[in-house]
Protein backbone atom coordinates (compact mmCIF):
# COMPACT_ATOMS: atom_id res chain seq x y z
CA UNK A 1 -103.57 -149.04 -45.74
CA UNK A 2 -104.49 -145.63 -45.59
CA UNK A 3 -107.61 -144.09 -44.30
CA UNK A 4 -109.12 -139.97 -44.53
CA UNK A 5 -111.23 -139.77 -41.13
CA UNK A 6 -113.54 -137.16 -40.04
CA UNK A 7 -113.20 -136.34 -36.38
CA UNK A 8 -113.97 -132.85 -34.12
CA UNK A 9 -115.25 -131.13 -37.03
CA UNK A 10 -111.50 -132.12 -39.07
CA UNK A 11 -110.07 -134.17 -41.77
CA UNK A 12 -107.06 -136.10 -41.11
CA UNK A 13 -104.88 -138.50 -43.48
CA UNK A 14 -103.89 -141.55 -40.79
CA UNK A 15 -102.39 -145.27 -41.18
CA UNK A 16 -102.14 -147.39 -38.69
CA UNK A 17 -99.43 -146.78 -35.86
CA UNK A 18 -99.67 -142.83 -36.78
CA UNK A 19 -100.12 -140.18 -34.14
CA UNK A 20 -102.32 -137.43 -34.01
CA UNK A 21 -103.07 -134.16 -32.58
CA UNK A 22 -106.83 -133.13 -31.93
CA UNK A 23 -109.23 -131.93 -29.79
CA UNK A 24 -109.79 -133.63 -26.68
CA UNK A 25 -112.88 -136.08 -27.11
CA UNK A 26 -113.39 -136.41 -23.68
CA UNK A 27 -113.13 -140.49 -24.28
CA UNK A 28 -110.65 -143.01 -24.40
CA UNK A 29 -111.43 -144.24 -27.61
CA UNK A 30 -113.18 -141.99 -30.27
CA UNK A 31 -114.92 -142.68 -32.89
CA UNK A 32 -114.11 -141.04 -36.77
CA UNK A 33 -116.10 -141.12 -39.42
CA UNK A 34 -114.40 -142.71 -42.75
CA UNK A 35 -114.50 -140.13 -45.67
CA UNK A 36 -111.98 -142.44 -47.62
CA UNK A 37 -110.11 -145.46 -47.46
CA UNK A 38 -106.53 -146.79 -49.83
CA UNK A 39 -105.04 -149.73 -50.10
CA UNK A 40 -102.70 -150.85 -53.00
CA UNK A 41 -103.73 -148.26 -55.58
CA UNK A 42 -107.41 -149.54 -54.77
CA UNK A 43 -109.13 -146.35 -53.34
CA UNK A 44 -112.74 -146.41 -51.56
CA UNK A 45 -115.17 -143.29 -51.10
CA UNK A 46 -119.09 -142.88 -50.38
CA UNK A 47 -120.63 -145.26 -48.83
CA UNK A 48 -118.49 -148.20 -48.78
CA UNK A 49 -116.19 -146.16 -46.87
CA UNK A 50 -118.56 -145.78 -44.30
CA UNK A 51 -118.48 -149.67 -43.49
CA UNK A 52 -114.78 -148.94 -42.73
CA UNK A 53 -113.52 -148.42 -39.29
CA UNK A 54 -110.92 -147.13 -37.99
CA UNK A 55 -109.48 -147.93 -33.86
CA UNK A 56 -108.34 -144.67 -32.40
CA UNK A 57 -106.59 -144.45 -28.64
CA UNK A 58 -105.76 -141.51 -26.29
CA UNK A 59 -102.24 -141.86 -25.30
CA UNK A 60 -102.47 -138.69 -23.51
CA UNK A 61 -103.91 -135.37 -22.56
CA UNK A 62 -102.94 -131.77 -22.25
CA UNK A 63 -103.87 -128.39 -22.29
CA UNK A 64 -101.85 -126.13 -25.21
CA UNK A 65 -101.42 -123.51 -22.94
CA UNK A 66 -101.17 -120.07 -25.45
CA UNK A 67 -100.37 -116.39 -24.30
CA UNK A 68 -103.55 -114.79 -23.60
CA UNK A 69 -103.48 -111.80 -25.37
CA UNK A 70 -104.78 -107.59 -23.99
CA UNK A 71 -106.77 -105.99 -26.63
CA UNK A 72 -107.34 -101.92 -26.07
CA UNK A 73 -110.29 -100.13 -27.35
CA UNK A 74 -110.06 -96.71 -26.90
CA UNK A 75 -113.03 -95.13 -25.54
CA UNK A 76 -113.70 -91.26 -24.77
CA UNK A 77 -113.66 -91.03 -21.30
CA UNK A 78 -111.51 -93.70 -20.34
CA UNK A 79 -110.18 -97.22 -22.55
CA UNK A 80 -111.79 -100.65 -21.97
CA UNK A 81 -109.58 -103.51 -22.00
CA UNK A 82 -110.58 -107.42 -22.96
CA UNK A 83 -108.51 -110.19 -22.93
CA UNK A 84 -108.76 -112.73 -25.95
CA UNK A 85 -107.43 -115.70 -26.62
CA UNK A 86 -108.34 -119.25 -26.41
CA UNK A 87 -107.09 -122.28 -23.73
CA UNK A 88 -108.02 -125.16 -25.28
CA UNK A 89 -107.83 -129.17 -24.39
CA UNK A 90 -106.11 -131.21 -26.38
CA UNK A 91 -105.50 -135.00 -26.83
CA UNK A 92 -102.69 -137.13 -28.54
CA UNK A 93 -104.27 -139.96 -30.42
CA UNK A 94 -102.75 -143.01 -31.93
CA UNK A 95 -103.96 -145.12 -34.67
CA UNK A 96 -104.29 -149.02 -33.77
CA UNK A 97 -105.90 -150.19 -36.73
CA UNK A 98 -107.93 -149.79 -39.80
CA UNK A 99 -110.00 -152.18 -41.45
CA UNK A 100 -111.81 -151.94 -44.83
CA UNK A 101 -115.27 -154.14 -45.16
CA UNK A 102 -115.33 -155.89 -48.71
């Protein structure tokens, strides 16, 4: 079975035992919203896909730690310097289970 979940503002295309990348929750177990389920050519969407649900797990946490990055503006009179870039917390999720309400 296959499942399209909503979760941190993304859409990802999961079956059970997968692993995923996202944005750290800040729980153990989040909770997706299903856009769509599939299972043996039978496909689900609107609102009977909502009574689906899907059991997500943190296996673990880390921080994707990018090169932060000097931007120059020059300025008459002198240059102003910023530093962009973004550090951001992420989580590695696995799939346990999915299950489809009739």
């Amino acid at each position: 079975m296959q499942a399209v979940i909503e979760l941190g503002g993304h859409q990802y295309r999961v079956s059970a035992g997968d692993t995923i990348v996202i944005d750290d929750p800040g729980t153990d177990e989040p909770t997706a919203r299903v856009l769509m389920t599939a299972d043996k050519g039978k496909v689900v969407t609107g609102p009977k896909a909502d009574a689906a649900t899907v059991t997500l797990k943190v296996t673990r946490r880390f921080n994707e730690r990018l090169p932060r990055v000097m931007r120059f503006r020059p300025k008459q009179g002198g240059s102003s310097k910023r530093t962009i870039g973004h550090r951001r917390h992420r989580a590695e999720v696995r799939v346990e289970k999915i299950t489809a309400q009739a």
